[in-house]
N, C-alpha and C. Protein backbone atom coordinates (compact mmCIF):
# COMPACT_ATOMS: atom_id res chain seq x y z
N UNK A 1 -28.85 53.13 -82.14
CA UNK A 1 -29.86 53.61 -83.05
C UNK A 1 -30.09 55.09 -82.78
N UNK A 2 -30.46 55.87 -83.81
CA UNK A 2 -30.62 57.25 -83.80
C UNK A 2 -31.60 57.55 -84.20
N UNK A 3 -32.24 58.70 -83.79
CA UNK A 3 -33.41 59.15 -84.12
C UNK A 3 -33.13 60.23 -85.60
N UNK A 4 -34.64 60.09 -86.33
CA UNK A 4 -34.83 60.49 -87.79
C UNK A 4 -35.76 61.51 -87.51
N UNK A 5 -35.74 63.12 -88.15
CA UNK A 5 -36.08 63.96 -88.33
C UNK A 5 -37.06 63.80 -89.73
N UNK A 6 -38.74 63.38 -89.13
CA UNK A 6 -39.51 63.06 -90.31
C UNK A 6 -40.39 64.48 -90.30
N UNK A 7 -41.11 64.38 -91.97
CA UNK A 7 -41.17 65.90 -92.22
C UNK A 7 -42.69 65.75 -92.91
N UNK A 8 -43.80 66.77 -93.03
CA UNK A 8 -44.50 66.73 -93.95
C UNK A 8 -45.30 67.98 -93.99
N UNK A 9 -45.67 68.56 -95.33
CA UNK A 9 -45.85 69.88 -95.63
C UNK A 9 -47.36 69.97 -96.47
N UNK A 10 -48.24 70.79 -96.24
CA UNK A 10 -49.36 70.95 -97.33
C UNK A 10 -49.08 72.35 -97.57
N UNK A 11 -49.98 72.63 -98.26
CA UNK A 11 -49.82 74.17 -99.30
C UNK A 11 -50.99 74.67 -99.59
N UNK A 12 -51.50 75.91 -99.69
CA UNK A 12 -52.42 76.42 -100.80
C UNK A 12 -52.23 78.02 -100.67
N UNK A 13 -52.88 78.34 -102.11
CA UNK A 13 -52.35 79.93 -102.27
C UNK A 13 -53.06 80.50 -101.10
N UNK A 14 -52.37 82.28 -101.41
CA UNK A 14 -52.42 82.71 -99.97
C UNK A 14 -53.80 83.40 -100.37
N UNK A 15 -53.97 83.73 -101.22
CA UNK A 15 -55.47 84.41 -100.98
C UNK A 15 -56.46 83.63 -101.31
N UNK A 16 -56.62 82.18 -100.84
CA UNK A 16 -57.68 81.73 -100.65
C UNK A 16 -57.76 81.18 -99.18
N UNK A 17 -58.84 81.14 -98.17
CA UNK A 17 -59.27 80.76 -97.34
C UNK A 17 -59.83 79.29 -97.14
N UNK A 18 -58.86 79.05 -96.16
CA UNK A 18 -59.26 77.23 -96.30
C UNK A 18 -60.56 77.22 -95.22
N UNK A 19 -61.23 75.96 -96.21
CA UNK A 19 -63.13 76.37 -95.88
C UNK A 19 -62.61 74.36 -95.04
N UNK A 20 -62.79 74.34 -94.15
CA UNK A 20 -62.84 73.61 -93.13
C UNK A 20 -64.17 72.51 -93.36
N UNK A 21 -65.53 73.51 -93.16
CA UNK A 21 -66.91 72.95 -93.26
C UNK A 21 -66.94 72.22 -94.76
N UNK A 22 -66.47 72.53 -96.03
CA UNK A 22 -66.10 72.23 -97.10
C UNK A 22 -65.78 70.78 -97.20
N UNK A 23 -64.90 70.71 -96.90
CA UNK A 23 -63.65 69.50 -96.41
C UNK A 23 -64.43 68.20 -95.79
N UNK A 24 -65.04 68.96 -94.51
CA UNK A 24 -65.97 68.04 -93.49
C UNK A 24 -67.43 67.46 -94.74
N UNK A 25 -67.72 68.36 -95.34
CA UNK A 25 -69.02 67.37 -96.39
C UNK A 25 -68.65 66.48 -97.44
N UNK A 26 -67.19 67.21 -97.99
CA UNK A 26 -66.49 66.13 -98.91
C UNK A 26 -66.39 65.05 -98.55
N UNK A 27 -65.67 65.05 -96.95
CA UNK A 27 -65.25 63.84 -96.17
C UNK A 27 -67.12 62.65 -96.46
N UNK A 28 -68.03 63.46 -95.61
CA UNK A 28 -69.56 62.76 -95.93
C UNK A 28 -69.26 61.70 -97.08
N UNK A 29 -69.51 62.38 -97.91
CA UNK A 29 -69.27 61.85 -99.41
C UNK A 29 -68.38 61.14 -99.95
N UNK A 30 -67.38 61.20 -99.20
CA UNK A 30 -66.20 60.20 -99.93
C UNK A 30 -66.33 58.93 -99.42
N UNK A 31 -65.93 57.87 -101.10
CA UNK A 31 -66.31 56.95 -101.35
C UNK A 31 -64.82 56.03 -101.64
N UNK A 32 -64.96 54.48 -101.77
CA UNK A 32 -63.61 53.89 -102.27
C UNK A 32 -62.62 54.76 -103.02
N UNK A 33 -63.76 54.90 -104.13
CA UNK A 33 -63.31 55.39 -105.58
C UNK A 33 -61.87 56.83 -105.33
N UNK A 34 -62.49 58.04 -104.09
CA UNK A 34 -62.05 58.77 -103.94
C UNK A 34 -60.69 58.86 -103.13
N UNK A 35 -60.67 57.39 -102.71
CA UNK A 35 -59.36 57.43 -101.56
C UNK A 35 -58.25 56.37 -102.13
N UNK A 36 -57.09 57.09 -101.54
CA UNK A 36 -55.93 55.78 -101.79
C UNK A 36 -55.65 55.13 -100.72
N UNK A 37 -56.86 53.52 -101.18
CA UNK A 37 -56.85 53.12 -100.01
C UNK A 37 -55.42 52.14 -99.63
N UNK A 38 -54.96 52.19 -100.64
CA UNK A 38 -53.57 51.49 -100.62
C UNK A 38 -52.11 52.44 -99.72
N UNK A 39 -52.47 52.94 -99.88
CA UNK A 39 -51.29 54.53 -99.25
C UNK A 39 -51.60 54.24 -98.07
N UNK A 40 -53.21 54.58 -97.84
CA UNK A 40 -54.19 54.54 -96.25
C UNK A 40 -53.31 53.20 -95.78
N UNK A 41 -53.83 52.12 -96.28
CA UNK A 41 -53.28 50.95 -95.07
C UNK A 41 -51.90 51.34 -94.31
N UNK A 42 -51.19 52.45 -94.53
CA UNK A 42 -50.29 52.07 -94.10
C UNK A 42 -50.45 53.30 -92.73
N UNK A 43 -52.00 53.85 -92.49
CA UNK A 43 -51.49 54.32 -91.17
C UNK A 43 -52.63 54.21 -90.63
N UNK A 44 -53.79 52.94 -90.69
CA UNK A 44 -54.19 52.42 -90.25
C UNK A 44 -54.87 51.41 -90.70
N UNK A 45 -55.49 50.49 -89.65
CA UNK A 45 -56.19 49.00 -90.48
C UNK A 45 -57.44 49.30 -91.11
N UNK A 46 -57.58 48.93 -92.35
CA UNK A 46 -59.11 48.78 -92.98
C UNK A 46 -59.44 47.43 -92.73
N UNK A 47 -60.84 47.64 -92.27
CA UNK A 47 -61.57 46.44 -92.24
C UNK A 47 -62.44 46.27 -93.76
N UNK A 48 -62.59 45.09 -93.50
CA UNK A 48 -63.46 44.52 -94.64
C UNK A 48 -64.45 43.65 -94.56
N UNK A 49 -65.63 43.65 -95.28
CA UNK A 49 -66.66 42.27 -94.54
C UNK A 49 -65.97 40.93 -95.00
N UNK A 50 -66.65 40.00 -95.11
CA UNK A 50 -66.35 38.86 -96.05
C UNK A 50 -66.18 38.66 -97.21
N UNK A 51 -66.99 40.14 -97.84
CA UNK A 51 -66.69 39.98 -99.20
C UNK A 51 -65.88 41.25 -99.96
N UNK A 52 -65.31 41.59 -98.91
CA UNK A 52 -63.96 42.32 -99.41
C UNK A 52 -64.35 43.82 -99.48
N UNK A 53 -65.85 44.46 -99.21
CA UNK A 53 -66.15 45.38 -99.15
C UNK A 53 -66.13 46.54 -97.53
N UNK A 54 -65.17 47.73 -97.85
CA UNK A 54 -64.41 48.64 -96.72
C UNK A 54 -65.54 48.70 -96.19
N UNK A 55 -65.40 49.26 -94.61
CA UNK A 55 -66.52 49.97 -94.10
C UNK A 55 -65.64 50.97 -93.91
N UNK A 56 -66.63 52.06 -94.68
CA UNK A 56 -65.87 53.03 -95.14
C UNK A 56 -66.94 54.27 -94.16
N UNK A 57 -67.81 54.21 -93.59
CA UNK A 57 -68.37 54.89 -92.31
C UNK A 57 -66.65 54.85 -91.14
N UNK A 58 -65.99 53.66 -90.98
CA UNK A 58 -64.69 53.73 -89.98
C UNK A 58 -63.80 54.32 -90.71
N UNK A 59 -63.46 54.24 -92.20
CA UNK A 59 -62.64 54.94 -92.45
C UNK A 59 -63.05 56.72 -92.49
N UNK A 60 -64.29 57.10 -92.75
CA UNK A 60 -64.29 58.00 -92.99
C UNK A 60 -64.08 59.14 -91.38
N UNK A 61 -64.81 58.16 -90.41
CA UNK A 61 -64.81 58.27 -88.88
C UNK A 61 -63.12 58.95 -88.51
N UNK A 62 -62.45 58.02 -89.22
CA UNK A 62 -60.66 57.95 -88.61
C UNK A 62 -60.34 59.22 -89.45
N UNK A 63 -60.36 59.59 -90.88
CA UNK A 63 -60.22 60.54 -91.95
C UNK A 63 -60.52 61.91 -90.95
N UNK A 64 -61.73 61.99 -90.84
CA UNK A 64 -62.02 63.28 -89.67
C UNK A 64 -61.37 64.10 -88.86
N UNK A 65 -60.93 62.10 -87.94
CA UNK A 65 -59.55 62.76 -86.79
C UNK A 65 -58.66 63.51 -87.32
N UNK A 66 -57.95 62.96 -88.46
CA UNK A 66 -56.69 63.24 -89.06
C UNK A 66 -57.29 64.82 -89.62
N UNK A 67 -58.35 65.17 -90.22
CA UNK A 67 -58.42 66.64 -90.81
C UNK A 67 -58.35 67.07 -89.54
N UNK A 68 -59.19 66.54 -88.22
CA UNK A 68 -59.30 67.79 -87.41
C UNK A 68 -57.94 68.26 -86.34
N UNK A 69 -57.20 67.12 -86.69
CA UNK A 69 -55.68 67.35 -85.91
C UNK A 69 -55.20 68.27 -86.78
N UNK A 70 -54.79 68.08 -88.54
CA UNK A 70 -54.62 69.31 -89.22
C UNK A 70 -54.91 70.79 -88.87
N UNK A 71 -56.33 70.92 -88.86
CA UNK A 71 -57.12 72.04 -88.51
C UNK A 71 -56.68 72.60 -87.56
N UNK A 72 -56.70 71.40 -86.34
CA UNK A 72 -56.19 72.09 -84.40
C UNK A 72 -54.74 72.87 -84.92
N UNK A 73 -54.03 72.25 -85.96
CA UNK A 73 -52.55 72.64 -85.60
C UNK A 73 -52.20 73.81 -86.45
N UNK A 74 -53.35 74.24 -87.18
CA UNK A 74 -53.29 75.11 -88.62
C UNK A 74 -53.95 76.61 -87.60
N UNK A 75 -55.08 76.30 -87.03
CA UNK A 75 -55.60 77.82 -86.53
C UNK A 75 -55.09 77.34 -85.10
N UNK A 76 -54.55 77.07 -84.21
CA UNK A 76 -54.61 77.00 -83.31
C UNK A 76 -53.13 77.00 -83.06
N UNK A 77 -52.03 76.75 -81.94
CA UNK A 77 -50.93 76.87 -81.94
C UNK A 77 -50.27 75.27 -81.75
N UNK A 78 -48.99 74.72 -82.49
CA UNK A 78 -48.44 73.60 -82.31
C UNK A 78 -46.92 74.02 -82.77
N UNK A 79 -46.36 73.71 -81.68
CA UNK A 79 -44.94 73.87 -82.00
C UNK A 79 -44.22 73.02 -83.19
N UNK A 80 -44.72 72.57 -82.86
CA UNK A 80 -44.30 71.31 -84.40
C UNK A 80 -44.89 71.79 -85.87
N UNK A 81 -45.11 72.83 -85.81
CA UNK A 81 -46.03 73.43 -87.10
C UNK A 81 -45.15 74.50 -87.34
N UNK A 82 -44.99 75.07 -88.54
CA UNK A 82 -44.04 76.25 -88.75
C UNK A 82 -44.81 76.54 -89.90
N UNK A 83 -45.68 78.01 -90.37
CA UNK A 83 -46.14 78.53 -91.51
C UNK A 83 -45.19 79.72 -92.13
N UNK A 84 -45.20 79.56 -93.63
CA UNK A 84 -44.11 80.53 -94.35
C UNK A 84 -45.06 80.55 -95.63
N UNK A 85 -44.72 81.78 -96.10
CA UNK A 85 -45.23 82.42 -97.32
C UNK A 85 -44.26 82.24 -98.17
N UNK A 86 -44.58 81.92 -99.30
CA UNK A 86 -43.77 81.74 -100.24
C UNK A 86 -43.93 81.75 -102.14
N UNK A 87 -43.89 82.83 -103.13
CA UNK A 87 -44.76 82.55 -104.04
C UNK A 87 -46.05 82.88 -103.82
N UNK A 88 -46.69 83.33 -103.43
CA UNK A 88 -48.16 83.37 -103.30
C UNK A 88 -49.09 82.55 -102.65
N UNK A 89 -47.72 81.49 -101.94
CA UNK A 89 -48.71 80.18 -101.23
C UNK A 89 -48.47 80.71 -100.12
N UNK A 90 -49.11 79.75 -99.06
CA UNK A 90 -49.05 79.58 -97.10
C UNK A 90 -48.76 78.17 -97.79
N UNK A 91 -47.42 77.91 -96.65
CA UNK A 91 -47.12 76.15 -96.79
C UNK A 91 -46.60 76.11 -95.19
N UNK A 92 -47.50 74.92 -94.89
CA UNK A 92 -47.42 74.55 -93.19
C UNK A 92 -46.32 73.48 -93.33
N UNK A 93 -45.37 72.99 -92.35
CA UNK A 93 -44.25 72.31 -92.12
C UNK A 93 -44.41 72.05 -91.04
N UNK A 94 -44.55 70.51 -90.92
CA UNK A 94 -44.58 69.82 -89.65
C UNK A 94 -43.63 68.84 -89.83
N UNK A 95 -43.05 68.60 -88.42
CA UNK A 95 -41.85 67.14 -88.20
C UNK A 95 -41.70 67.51 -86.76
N UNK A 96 -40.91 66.16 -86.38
CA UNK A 96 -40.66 66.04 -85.49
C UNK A 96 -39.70 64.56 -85.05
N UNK A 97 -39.13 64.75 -84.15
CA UNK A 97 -38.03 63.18 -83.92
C UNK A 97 -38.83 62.10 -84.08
N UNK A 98 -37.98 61.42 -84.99
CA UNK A 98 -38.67 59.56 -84.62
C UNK A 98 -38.06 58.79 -84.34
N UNK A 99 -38.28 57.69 -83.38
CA UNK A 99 -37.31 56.96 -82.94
C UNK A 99 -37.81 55.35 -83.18
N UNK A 100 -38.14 55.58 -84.31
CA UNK A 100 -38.93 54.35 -85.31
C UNK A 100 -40.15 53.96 -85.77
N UNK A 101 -40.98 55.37 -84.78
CA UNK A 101 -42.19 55.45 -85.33
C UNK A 101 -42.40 57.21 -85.79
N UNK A 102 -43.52 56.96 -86.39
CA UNK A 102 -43.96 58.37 -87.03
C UNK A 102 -44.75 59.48 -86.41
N UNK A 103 -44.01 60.55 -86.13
CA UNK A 103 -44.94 61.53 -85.53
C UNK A 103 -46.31 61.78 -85.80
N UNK A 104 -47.49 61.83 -85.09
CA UNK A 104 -48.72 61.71 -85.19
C UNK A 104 -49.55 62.62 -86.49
N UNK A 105 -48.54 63.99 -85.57
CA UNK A 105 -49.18 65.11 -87.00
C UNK A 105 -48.63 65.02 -88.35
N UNK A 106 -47.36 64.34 -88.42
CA UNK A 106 -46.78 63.92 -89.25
C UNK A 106 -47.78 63.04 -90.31
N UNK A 107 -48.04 62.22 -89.87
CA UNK A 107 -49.34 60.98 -90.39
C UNK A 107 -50.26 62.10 -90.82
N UNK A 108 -51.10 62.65 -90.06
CA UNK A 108 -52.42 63.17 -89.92
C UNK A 108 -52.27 64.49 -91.57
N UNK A 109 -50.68 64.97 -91.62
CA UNK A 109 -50.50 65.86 -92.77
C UNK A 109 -50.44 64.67 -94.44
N UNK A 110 -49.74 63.99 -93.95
CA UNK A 110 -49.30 62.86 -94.78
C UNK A 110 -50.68 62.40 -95.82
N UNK A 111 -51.68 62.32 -94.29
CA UNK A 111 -53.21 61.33 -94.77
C UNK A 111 -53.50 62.32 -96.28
N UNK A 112 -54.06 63.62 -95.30
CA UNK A 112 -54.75 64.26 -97.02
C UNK A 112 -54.07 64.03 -98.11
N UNK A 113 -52.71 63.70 -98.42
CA UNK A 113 -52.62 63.05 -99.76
C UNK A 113 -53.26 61.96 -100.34
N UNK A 114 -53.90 61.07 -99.12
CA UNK A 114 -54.51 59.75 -99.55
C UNK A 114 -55.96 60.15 -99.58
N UNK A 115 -56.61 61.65 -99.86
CA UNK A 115 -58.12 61.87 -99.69
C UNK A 115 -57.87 63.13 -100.78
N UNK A 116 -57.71 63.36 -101.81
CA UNK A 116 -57.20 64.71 -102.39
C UNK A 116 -58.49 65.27 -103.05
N UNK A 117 -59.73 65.00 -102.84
CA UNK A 117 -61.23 65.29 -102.84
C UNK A 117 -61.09 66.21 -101.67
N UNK A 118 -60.99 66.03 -100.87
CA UNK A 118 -61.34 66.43 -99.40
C UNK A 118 -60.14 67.71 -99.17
N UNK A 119 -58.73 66.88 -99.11
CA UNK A 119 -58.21 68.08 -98.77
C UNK A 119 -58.12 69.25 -100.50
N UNK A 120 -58.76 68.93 -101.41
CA UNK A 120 -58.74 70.17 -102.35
C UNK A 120 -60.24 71.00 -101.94
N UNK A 121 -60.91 70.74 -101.44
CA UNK A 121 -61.93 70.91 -100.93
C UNK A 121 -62.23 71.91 -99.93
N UNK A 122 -61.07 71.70 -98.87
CA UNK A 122 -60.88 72.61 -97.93
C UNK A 122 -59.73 73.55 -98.36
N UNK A 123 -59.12 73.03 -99.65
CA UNK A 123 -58.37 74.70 -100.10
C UNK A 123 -56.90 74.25 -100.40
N UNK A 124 -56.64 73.26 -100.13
CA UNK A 124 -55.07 73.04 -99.87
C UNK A 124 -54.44 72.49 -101.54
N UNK A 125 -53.84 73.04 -102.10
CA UNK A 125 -53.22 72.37 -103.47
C UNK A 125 -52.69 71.38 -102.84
N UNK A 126 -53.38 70.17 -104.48
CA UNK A 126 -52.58 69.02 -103.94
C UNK A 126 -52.31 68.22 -105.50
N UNK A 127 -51.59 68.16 -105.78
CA UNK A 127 -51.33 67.30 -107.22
C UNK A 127 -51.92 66.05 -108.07
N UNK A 128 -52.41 65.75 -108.67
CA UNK A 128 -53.00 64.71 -109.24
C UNK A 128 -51.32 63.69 -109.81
């Protein structure tokens, strides 16, 4: 078995400033409606009561981690991060070896597609 070179990239133009605190109140606020919670299951467990309703205080708890690993790796230094200008955007590029599971920051870039309230929020284009 060989290891797989997994990859994942966000974007937003270059002359806007990604607002962090932004992001963090969206997160507050976000509701079922706003998340794909179907995408989500697949990088961690949702709970549910008995009657099928998320507790969405844990999801939003776990959502956090994942922006603030983004964040650590965006202003702060991670070798696994590579930023390039391109067009008028900043687009961050993260990967790293897998040897059947998924690199962490990998996930954590991946998530804001499943929250696109939140990460448009803090600045990052993201597609409908």
């Amino acid at each position: 078995m060989g290891a797989d070179l997994i990859t994942a990239v966000v974007y937003h133009p270059t002359t806007k400033k990604l607002d962090w605190d932004a992001g963090a109140e969206a997160l507050k606020n976000l509701s079922e409606d706003d998340t794909n919670l179907n995408f989500l299951e697949n990088f961690m467990m949702i709970d549910c009561d008995d009657d099928g309703n998320v507790d969405m205080e844990a999801v939003r708890d776990w959502l956090s981690s994942a922006v603030g690993e983004v964040k650590d790796s965006i202003e702060g230094y991670d070798r696994n991060v590579n930023s390039y200008r391109l067009l008028d955007h900043t687009i961050y590029i993260t990967g790293d070896m897998s040897w059947g599971d998924c690199p962490e920051l990998v996930d954590s870039y991946s998530i804001l597609y499943t929250i696109p309230t939140v990460a448009k929020a803090i600045g990052f284009t993201i597609e409908d």
